[in-house]
Protein backbone atom coordinates (compact mmCIF):
# COMPACT_ATOMS: atom_id res chain seq x y z
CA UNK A 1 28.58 19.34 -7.18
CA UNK A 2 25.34 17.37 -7.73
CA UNK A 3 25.13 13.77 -8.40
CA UNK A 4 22.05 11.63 -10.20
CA UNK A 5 22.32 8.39 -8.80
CA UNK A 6 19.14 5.69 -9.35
CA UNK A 7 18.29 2.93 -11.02
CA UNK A 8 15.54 1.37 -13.78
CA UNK A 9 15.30 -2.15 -12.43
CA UNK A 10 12.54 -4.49 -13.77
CA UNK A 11 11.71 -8.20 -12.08
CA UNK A 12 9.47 -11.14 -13.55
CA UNK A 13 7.55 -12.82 -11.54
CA UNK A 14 4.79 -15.66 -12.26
CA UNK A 15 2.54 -15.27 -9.67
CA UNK A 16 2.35 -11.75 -6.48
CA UNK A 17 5.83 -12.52 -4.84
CA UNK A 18 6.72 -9.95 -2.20
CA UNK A 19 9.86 -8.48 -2.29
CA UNK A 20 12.14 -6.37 0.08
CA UNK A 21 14.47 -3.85 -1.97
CA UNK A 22 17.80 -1.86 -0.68
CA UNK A 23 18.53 0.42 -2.98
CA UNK A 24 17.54 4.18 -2.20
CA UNK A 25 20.48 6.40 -0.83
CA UNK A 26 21.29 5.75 2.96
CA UNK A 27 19.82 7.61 5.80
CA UNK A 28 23.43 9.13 6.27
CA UNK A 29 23.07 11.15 3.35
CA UNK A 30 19.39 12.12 3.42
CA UNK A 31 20.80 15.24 4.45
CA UNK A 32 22.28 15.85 1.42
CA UNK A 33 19.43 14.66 -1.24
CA UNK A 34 18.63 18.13 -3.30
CA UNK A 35 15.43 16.21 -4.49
CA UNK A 36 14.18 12.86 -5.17
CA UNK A 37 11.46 10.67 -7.28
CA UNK A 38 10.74 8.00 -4.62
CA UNK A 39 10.07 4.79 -5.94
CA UNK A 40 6.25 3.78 -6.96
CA UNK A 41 5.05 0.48 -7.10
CA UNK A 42 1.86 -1.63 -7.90
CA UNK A 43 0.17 -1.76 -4.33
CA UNK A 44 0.95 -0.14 -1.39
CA UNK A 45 4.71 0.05 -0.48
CA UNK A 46 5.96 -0.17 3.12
CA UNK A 47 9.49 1.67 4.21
CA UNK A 48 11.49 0.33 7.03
CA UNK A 49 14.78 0.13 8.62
CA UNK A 50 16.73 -3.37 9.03
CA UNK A 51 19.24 -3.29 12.06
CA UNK A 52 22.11 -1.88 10.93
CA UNK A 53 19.66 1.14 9.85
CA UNK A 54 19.12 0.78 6.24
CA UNK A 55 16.27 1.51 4.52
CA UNK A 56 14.07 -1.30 2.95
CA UNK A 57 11.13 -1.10 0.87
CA UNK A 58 8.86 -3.94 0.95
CA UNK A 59 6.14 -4.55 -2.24
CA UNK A 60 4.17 -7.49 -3.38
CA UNK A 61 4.88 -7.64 -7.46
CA UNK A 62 1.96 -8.92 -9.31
CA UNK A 63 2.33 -11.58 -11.60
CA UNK A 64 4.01 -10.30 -15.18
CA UNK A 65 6.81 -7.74 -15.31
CA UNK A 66 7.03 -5.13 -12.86
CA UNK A 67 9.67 -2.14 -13.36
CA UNK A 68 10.97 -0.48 -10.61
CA UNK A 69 12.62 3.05 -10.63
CA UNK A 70 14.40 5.74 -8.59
CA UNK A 71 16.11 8.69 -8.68
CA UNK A 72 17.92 11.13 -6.10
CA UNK A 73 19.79 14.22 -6.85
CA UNK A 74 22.11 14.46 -4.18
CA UNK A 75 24.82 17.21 -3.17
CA UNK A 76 28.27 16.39 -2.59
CA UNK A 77 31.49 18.58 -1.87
CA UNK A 78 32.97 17.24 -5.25
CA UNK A 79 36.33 16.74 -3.24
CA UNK A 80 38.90 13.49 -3.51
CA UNK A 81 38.03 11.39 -0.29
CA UNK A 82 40.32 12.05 2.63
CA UNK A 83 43.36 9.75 3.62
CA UNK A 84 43.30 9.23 7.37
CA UNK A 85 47.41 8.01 7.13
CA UNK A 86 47.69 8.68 11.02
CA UNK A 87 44.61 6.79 12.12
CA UNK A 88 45.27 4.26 14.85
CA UNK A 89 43.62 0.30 15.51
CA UNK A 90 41.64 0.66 18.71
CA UNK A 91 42.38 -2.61 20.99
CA UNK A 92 39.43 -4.80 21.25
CA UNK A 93 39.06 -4.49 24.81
CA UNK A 94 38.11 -0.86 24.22
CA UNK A 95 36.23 -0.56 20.93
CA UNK A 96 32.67 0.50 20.73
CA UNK A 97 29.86 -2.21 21.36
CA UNK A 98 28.68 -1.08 17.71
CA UNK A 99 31.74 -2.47 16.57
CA UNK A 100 31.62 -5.90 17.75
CA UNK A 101 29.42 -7.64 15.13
CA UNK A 102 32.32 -6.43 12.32
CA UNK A 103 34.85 -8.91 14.30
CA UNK A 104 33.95 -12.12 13.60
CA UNK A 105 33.09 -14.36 10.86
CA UNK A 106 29.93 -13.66 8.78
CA UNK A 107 27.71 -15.92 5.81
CA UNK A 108 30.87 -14.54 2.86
CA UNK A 109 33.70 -13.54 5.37
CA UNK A 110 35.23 -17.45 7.03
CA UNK A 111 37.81 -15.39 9.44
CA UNK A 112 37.94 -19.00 10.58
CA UNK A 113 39.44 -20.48 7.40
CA UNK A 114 41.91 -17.55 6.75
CA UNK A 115 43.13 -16.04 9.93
CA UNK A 116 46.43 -17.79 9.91
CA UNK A 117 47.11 -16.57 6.45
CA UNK A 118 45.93 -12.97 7.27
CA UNK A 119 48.48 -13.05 10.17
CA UNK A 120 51.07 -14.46 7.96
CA UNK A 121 50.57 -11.19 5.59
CA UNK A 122 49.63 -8.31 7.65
CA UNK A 123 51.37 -9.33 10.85
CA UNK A 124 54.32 -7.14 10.68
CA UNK A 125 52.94 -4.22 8.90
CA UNK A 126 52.65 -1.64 11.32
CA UNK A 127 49.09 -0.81 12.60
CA UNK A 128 46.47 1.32 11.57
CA UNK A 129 45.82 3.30 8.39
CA UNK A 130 49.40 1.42 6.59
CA UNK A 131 48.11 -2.35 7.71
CA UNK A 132 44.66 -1.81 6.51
CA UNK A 133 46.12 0.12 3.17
CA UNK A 134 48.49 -3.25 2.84
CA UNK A 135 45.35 -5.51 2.94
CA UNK A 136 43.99 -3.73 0.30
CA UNK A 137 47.43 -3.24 -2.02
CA UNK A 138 46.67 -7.50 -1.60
CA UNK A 139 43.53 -7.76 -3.00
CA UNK A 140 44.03 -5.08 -5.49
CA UNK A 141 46.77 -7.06 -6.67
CA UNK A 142 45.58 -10.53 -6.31
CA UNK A 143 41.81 -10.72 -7.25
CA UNK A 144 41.38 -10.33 -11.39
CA UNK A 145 38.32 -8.31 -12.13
CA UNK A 146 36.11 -9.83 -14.37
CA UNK A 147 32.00 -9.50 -14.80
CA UNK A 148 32.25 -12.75 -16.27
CA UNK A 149 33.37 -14.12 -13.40
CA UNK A 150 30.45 -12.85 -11.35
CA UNK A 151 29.21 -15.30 -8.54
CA UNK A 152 27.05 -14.94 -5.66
CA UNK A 153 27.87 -17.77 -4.03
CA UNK A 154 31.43 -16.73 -3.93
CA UNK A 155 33.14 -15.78 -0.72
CA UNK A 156 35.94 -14.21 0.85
CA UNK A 157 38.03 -17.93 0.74
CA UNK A 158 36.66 -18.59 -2.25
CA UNK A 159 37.62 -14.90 -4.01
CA UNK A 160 41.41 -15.87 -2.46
CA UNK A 161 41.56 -19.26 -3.64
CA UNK A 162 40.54 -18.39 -7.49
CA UNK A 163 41.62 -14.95 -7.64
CA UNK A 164 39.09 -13.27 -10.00
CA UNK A 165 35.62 -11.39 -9.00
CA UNK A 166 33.98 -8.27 -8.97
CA UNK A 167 33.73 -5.42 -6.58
CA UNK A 168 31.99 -7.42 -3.81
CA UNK A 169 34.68 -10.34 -3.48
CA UNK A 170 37.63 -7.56 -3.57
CA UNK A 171 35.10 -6.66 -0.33
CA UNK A 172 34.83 -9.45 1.19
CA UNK A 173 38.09 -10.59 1.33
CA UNK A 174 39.58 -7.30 2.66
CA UNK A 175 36.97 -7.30 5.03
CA UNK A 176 37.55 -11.01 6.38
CA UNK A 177 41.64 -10.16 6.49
CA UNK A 178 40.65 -6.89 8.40
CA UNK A 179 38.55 -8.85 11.10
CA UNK A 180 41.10 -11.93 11.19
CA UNK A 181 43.79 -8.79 12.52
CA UNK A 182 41.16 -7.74 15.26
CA UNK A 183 39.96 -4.54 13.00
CA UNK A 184 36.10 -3.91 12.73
CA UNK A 185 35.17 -3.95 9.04
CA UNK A 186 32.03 -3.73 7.66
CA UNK A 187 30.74 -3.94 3.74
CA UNK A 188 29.24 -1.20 2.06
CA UNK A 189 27.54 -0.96 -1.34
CA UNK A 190 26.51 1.43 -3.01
CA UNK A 191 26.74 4.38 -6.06
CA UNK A 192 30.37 5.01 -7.43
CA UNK A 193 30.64 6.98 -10.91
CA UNK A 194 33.23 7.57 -12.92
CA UNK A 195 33.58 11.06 -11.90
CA UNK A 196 36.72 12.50 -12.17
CA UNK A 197 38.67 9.46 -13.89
CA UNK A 198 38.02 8.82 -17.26
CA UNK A 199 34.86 6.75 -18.10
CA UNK A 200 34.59 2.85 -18.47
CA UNK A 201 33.12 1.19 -21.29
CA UNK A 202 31.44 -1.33 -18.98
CA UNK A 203 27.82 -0.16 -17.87
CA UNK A 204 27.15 1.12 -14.95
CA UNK A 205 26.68 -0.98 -11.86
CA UNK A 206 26.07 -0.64 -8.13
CA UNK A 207 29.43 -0.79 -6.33
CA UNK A 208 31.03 -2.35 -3.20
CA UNK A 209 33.43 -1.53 -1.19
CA UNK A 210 34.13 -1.45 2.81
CA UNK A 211 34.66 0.96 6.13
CA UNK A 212 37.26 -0.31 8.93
CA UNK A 213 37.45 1.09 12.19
CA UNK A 214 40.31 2.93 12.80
CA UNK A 215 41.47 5.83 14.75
CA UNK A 216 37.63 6.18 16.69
CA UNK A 217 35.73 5.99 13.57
CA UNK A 218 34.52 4.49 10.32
CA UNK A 219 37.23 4.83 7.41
CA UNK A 220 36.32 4.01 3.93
CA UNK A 221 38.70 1.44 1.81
CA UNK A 222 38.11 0.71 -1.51
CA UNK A 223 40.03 -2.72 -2.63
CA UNK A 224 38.61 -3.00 -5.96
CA UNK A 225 39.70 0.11 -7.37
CA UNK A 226 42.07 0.99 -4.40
CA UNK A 227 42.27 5.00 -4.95
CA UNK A 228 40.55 7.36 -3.24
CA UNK A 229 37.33 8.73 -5.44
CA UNK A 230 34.98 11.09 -5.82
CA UNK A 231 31.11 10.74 -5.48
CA UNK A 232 30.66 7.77 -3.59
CA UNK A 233 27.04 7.31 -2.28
CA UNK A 234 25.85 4.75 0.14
CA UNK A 235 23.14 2.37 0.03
CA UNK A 236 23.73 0.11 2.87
CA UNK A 237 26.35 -1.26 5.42
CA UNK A 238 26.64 -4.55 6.40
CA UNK A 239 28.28 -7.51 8.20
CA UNK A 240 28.67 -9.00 4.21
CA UNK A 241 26.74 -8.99 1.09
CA UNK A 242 23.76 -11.29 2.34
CA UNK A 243 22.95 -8.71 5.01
CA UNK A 244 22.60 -5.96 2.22
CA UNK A 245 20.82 -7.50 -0.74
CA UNK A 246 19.46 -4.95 -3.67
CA UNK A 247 16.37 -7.36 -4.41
CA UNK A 248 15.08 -10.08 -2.38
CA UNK A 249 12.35 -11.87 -3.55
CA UNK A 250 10.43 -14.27 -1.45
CA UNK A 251 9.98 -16.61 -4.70
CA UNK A 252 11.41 -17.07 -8.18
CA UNK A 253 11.95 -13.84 -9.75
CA UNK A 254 13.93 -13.36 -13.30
CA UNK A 255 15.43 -9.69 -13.88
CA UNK A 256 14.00 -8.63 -17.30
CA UNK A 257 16.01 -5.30 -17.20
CA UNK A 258 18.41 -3.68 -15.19
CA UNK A 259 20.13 -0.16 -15.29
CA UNK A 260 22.23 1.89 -12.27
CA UNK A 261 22.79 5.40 -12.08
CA UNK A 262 25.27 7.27 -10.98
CA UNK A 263 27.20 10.74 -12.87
CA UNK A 264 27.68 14.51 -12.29
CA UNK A 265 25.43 16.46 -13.39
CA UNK A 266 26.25 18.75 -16.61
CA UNK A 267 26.83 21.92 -15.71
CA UNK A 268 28.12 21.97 -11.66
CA UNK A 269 31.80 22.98 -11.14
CA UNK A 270 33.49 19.98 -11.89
CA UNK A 271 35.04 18.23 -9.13
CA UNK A 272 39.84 18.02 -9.02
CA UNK A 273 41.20 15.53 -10.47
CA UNK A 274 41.99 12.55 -8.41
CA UNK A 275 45.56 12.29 -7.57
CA UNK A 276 47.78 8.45 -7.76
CA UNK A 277 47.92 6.87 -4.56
CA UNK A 278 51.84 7.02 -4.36
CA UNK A 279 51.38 11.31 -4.64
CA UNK A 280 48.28 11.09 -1.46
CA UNK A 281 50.27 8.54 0.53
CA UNK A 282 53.84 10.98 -0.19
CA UNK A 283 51.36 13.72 0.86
């Protein structure tokens, strides 16, 4: 199937303010972009990679409003995502060096502040795939989603002590639980559509979710809506959410419009039907 993901962003700002932007599809699926309206700016525009390998674009915005836009068409097998049920935790003595920054405590994940609880909870689950899956069957269940609720100062502690948030605290809190049990997690954000599920009323929105490192490689978990999907598209990985900002502006900036996104394209064979989690996990 093919997927138009993008967004129609537009920033004020009162006076040139540069700004660094994560937003494009990631490097891992540049592959797999059928074509793609790169994003044009006032001035020139510089590409880059931060360290975890994402790609920024870096712009000074004149004073006034300036609107940014992109669009990919990107190909995509159209299939549920896979459930790696036998995947095993790697001991920390013998995971990957790339690994080791998703261990500890980050500016939204306080593995300090909620390791004893995490050990409390997940201690006795058996390892793996089924701990991870229970840390996520948690969140799901204890974090209320509400846009209204929306705050970026928010983190992981904070998304366990109120219990409501959006996408990104369901993220960070998994992730901080994950690392508290000596499993590498890392956030992800990115595009997620309503493709093959019926459609929200809400608008469309970038999404988060996260990958732990199981079984010798990255796994994707998705707390928030905990079932596996169809169509996800990354932006960026992460240690957190500060690491992988969409805007950053190096001065005040107010959003004067904002628009993600992210469905199948009319016409392409349409992708199964996602099946409950109790069916994939009986599987």
């Amino acid at each position: 199937m093919l997927i138009n993901v993008g967004y129609d962003i537009s920033i004020e700002v009162a006076a040139p303010t540069p700004v660094h932007i994560i937003a494009d599809v990631n490097n891992s699926r540049s592959a797999d972009i059928a074509s793609q309206t790169p994003l044009a700016v006032p001035g020139p525009l510089v590409t880059s990679r931060d360290m975890f390998g994402n790609i920024i674009q870096r712009f000074v915005a004149p004073a006034g409003v300036t609107h940014l836009s992109y669009r990919a068409t990107v190909r995509d097998s159209g299939l549920v995502e896979r459930q790696q049920f036998d995947a095993e935790e790697i001991p920390v003595q013998n995971l990957p060096d790339e690994c080791l920054n998703f261990l500890t405590g980050s500016r939204y994940c306080e593995t300090d502040e909620l390791s004893v609880l995490a050990w409390q909870l997940f201690g006795n689950t058996k390892p793996g795939w089924t701990r991870v899956q229970a840390v996520c069957d948690f969140v799901h269940n204890h974090i209320r989603f509400n846009y209204q609720n929306a705050r970026a100062t928010r983190t992981a502690l904070g998304a366990y002590n109120e219990a409501t948030g959006v996408c990104r605290d369901f993220a960070h809190l998994a992730v901080t639980f994950c690392r508290c049990l000596n499993i590498p997690a890392r956030y992800v954000n990115g595009y997620l559509g309503d493709i093959a599920i019926p459609l929200s009323p809400d608008p469309m929105d970038f999404a988060a979710w996260f990958e732990a490192y199981i079984g010798n490689e990255w796994v994707t978990f998705d707390p928030r809506n905990n079932t596996p999907r169809v169509g996800r598209i990354v932006i960026a990985r992460g240690r957190d959410a500060a690491d992988v900002p969409m805007i950053t502006s190096f001065g005040l900036h107010y959003l004067a419009g904002f628009k993600v996104v992210a469905e199948e394209i009319i016409g392409e064979e349409k992708a199964p039907k996602t099946p409950s989690p109790d069916a994939l996990r009986a599987a």
